[in-house]
C-alpha atoms as a PDB file:
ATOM      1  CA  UNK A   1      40.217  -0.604 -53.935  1.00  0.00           C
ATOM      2  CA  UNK A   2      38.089  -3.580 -52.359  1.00  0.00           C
ATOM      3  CA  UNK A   3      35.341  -3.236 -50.699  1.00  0.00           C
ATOM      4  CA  UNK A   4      35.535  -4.417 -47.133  1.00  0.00           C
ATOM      5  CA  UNK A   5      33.296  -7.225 -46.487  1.00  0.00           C
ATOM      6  CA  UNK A   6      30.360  -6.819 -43.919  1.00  0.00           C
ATOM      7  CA  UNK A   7      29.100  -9.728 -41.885  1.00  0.00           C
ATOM      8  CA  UNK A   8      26.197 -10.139 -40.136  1.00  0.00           C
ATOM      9  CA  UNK A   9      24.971 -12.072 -37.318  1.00  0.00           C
ATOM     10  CA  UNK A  10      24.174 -15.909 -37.993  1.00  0.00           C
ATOM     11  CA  UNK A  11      21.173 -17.198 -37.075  1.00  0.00           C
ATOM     12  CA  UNK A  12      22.259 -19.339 -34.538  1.00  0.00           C
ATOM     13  CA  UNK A  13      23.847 -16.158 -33.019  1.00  0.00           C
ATOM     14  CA  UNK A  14      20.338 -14.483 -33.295  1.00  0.00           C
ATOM     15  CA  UNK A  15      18.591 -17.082 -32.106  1.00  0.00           C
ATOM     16  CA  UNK A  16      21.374 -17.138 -28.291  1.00  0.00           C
ATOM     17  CA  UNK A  17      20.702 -13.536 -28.367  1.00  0.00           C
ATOM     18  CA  UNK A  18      17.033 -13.117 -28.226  1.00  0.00           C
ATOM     19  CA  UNK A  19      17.221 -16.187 -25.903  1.00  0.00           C
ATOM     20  CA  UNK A  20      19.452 -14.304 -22.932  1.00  0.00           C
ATOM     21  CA  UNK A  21      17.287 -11.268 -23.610  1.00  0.00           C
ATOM     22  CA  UNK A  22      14.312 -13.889 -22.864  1.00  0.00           C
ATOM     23  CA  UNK A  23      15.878 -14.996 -19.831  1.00  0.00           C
ATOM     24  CA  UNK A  24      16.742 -11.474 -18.331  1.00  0.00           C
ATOM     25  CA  UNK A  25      13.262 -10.610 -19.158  1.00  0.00           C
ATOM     26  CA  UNK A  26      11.573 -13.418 -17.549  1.00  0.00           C
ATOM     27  CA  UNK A  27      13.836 -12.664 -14.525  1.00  0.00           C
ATOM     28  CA  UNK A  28      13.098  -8.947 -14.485  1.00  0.00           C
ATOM     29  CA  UNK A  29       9.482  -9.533 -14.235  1.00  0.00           C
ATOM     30  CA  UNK A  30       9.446 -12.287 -11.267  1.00  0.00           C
ATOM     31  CA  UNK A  31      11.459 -10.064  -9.525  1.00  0.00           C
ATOM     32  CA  UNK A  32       9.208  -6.998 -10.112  1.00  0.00           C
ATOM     33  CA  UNK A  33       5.556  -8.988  -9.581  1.00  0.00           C
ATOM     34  CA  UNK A  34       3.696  -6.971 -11.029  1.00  0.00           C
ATOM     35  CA  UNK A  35       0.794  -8.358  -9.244  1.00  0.00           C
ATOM     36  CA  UNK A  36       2.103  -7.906  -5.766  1.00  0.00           C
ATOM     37  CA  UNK A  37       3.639  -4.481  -6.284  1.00  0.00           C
ATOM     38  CA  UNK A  38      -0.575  -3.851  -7.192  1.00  0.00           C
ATOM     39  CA  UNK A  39      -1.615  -6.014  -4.290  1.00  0.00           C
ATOM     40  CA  UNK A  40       1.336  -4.461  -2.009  1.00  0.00           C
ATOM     41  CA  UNK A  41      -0.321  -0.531  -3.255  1.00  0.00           C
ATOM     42  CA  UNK A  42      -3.916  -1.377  -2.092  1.00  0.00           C
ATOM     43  CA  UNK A  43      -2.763  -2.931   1.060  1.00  0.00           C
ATOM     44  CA  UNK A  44      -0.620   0.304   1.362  1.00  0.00           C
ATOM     45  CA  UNK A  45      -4.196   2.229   1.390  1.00  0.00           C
ATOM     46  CA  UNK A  46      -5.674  -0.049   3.676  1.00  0.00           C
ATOM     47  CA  UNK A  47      -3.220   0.521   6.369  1.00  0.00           C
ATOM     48  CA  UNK A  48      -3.416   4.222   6.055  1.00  0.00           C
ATOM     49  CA  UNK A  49      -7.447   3.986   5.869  1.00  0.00           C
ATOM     50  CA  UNK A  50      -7.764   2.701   9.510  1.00  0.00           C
ATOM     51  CA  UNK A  51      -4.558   4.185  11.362  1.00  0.00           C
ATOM     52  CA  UNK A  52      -6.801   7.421  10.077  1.00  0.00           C
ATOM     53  CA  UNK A  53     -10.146   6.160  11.406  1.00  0.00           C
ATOM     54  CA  UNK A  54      -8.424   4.768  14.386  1.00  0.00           C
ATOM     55  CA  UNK A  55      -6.867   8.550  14.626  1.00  0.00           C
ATOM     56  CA  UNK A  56     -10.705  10.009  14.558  1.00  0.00           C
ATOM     57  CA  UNK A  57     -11.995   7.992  16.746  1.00  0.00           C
ATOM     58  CA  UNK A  58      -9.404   8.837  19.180  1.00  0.00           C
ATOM     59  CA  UNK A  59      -9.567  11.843  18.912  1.00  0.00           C
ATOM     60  CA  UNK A  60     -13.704  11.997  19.472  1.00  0.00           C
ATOM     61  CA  UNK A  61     -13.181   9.813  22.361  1.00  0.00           C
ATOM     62  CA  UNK A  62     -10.420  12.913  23.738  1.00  0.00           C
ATOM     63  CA  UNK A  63     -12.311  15.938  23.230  1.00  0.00           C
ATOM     64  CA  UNK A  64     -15.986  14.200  23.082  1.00  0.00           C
ATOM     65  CA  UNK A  65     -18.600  16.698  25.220  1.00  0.00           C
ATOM     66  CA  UNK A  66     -21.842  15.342  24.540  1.00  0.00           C
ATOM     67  CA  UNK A  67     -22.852  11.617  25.269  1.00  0.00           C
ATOM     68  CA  UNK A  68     -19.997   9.426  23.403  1.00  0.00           C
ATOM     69  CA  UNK A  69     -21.918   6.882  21.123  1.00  0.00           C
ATOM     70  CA  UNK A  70     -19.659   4.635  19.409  1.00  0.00           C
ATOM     71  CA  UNK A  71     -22.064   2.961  17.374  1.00  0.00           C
ATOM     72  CA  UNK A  72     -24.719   5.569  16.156  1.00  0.00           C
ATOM     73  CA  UNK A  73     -27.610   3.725  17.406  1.00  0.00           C
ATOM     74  CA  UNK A  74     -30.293   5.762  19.134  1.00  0.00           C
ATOM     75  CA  UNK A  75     -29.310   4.641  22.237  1.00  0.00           C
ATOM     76  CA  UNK A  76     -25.323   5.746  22.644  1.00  0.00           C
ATOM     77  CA  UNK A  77     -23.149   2.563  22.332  1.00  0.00           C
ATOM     78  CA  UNK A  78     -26.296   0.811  21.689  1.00  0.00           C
ATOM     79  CA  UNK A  79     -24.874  -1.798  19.273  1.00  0.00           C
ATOM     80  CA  UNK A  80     -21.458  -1.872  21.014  1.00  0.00           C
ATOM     81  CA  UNK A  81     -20.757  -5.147  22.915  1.00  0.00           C
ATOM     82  CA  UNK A  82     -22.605  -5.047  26.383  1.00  0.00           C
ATOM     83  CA  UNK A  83     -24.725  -2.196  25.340  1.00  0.00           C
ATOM     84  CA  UNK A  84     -28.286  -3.700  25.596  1.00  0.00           C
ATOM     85  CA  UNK A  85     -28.699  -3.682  22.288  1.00  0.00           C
ATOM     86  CA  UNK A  86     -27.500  -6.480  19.554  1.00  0.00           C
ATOM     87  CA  UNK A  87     -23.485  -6.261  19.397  1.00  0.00           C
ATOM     88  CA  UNK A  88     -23.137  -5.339  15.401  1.00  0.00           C
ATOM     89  CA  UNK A  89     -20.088  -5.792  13.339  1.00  0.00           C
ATOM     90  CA  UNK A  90     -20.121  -2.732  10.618  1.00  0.00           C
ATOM     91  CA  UNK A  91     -18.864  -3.464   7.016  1.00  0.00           C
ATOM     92  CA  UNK A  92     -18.398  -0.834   4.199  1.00  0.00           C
ATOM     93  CA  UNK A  93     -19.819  -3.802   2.114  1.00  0.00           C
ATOM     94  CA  UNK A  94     -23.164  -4.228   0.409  1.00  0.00           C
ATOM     95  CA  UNK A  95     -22.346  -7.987   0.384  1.00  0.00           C
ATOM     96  CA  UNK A  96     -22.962 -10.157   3.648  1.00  0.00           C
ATOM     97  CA  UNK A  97     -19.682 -11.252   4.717  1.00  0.00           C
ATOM     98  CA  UNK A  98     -19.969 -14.507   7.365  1.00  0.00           C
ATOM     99  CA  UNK A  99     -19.903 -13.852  10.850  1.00  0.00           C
ATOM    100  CA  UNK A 100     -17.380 -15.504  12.462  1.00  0.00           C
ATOM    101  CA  UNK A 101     -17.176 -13.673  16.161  1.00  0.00           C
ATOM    102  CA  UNK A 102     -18.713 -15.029  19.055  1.00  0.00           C
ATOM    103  CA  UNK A 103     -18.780 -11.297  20.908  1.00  0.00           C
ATOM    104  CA  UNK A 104     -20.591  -9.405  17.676  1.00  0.00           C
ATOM    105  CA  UNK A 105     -23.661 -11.379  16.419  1.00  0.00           C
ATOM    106  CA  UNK A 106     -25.429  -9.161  13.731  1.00  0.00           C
ATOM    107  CA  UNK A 107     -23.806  -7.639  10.848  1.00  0.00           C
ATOM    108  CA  UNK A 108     -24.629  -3.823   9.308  1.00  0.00           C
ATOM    109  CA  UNK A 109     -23.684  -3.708   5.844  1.00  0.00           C
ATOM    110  CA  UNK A 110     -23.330   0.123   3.984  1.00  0.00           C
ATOM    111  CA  UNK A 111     -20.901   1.916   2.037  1.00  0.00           C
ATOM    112  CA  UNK A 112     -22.468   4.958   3.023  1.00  0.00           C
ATOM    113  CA  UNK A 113     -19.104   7.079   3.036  1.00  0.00           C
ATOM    114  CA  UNK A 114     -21.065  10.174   5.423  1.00  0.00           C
ATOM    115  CA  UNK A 115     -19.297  10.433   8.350  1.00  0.00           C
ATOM    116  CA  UNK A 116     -21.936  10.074  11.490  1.00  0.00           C
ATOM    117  CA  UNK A 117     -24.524   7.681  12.507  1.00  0.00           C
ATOM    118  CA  UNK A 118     -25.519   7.489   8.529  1.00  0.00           C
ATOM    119  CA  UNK A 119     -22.067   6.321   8.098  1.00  0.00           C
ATOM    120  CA  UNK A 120     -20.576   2.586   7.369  1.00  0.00           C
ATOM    121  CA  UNK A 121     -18.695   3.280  10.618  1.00  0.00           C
ATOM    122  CA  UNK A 122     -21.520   4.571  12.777  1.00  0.00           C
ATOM    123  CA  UNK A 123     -19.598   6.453  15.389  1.00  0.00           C
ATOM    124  CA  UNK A 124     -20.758   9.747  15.956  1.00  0.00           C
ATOM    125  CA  UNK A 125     -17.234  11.463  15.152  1.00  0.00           C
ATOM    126  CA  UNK A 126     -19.525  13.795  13.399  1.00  0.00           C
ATOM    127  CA  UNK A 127     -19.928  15.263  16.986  1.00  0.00           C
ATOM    128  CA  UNK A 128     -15.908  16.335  17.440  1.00  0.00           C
ATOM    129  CA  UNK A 129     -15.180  19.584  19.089  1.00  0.00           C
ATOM    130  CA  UNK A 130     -13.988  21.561  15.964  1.00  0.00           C
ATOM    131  CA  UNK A 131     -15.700  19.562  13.550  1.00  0.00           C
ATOM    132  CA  UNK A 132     -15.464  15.860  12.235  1.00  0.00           C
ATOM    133  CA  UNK A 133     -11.368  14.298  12.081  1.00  0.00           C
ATOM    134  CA  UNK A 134     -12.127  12.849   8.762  1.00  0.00           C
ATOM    135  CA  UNK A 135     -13.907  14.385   5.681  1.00  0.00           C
ATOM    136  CA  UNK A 136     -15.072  10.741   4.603  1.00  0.00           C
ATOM    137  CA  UNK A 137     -15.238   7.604   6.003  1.00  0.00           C
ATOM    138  CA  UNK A 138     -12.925   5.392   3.450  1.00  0.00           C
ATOM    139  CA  UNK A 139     -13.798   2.232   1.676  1.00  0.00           C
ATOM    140  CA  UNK A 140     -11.986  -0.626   1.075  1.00  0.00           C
ATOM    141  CA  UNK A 141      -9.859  -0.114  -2.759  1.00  0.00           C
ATOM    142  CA  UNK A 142     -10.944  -3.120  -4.282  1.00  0.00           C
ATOM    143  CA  UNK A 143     -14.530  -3.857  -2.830  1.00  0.00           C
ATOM    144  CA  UNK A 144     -15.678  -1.335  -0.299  1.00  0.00           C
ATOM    145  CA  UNK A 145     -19.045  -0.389  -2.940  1.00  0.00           C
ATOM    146  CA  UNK A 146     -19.322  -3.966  -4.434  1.00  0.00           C
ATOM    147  CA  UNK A 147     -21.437  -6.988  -3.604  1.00  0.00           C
ATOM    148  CA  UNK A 148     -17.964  -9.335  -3.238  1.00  0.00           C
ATOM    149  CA  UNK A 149     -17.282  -9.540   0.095  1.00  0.00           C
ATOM    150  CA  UNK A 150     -13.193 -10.928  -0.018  1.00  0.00           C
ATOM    151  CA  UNK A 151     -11.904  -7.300   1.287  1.00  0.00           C
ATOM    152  CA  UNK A 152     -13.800  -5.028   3.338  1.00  0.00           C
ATOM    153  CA  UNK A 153     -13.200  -2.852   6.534  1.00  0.00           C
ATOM    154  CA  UNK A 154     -14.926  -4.206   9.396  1.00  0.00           C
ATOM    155  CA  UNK A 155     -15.465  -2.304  12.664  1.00  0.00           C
ATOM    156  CA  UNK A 156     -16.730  -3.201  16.341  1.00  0.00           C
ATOM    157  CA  UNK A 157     -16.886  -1.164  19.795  1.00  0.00           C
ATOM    158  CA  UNK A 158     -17.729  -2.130  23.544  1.00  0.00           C
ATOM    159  CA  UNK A 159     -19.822  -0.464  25.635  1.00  0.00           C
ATOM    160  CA  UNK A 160     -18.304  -0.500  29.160  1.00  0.00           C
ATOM    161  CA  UNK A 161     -15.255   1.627  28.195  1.00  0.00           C
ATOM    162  CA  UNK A 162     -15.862   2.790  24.849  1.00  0.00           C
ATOM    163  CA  UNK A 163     -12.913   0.251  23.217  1.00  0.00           C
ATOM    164  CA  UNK A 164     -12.943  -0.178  19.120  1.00  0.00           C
ATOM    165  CA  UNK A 165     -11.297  -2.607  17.029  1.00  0.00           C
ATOM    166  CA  UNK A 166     -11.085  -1.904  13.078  1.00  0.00           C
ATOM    167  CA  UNK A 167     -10.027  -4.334  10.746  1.00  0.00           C
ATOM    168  CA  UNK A 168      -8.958  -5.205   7.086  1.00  0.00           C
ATOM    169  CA  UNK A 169      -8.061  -8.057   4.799  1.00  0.00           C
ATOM    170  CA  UNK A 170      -4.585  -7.526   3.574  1.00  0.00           C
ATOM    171  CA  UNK A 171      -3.937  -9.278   0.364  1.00  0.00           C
ATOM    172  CA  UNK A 172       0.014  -8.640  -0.490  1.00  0.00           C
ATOM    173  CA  UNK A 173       2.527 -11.281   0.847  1.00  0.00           C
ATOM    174  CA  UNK A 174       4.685  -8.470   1.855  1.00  0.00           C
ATOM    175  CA  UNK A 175       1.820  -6.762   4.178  1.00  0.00           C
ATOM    176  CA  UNK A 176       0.515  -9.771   5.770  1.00  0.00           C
ATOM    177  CA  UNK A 177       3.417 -11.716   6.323  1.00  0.00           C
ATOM    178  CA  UNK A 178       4.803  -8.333   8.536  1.00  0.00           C
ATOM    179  CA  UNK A 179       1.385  -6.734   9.892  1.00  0.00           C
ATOM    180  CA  UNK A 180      -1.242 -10.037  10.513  1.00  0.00           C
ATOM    181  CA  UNK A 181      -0.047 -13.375   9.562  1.00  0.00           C
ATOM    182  CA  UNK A 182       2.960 -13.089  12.093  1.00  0.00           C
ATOM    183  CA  UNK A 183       0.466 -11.330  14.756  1.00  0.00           C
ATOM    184  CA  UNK A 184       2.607  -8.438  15.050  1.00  0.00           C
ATOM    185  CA  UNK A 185      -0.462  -5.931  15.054  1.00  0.00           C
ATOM    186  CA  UNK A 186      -1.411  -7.178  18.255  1.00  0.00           C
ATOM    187  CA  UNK A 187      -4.240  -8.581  17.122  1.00  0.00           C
ATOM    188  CA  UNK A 188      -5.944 -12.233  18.091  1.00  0.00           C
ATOM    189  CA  UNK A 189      -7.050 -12.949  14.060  1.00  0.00           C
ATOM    190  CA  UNK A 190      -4.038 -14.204  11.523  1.00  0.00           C
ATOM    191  CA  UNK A 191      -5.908 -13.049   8.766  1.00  0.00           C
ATOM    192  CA  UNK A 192      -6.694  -9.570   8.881  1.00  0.00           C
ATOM    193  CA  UNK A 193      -4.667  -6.213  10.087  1.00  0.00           C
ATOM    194  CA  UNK A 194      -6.244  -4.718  13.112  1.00  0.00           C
ATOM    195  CA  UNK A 195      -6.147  -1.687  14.758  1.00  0.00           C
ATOM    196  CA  UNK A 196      -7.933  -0.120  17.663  1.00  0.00           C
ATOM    197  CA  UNK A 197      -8.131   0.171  21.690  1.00  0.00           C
ATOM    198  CA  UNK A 198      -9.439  -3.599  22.177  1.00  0.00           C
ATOM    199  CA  UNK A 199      -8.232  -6.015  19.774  1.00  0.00           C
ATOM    200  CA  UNK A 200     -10.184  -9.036  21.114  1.00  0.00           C
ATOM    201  CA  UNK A 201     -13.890  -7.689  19.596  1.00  0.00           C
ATOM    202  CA  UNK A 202     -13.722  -8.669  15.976  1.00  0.00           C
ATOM    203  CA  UNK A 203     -12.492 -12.320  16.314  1.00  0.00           C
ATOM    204  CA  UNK A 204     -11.073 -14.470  13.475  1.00  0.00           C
ATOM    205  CA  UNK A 205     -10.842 -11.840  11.312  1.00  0.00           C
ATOM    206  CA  UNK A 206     -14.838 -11.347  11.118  1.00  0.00           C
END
């Protein structure tokens, strides 16, 4: 009886093989971007992180029934805009990110997490009927307890009618192409996501 012969693959057949699979994996992984799908997840965060702190402090501005002091000073609203004190922007940063706002002109760096006046924020949500909205204040996923000062939260109040603005840099093409670039947030700054009840007090993205 003879044996049936058994061929193998030539090496020129190898060698078109393990080029498609190459191709399809090159292909597979530009169309996953693995660096924007991370980028896209932190930016993910960072749009939950202030529609929550936007959330508290709407909710301590409802139900407030002592003194409302929206930026922890000892004088309430002190460091708001118009509040006789020096209009601060507030970073959860220990870096000193540039001002670049003509309405907030000093800058309070912490990533104190507590929330209350000993907070990054400084808003007394501490002082909520029923106790504070928010366990901690967040911080930024990639910097908020670094010296770098690329991403940060920034916030900003004024003191004639107790308006905020809270803002983030976004760093996914996906999230700021749809939530800052295009200025569908509402927001005067085409470089960071804001949020808040007066969108005109951290200008050009602080």
């Amino acid at each position: 009886m003879n044996q049936k012969q058994i061929k193998g693959f030539t090496l020129i057949e190898l060698i078109i093989t393990i080029s498609i699979l190459a191709i399809l994996i090159a292909i597979v992984v530009v169309a996953l971007n693995p660096a924007e799908q991370l980028q896209r997840s932190r930016d993910t965060k960072r749009v939950a992180d202030l529609d929550a702190i936007k959330t508290a402090l709407n909710l301590y501005l409802a139900q407030a029934t002592t003194t409302v002091n929206m930026s922890g000073a000892g004088t309430a609203n002190q460091n708001c805009i118009g509040g006789g004190g020096t209009p601060s922007l507030y970073v959860n940063t220990t870096g000193a990110p540039t001002l670049q706002s003509g309405n907030l002109t000093a800058l309070v760096t912490s990533t104190n997490q507590t929330v209350g006046s000993a907070g990054w924020l400084g808003a007394r949500i501490d002082q909520t009927p029923g106790g504070a909205p928010l366990a901690s204040l967040p911080l930024d996923p990639t910097n908020g307890a670094g010296a770098l000062t690329t991403f940060y939260y920034g916030y900003g109040c004024r003191a004639s009618n107790n308006t905020f603005e809270i803002t983030a840099r976004l760093e996914s093409n996906f999230y700021k192409t749809d939530l800052d670039q295009d200025g569908t947030d509402g927001g005067n700054s085409t470089s960071t996501y804001e949020v808040g009840t007066d969108l005109t007090i951290v200008q050009n993205g602080n």
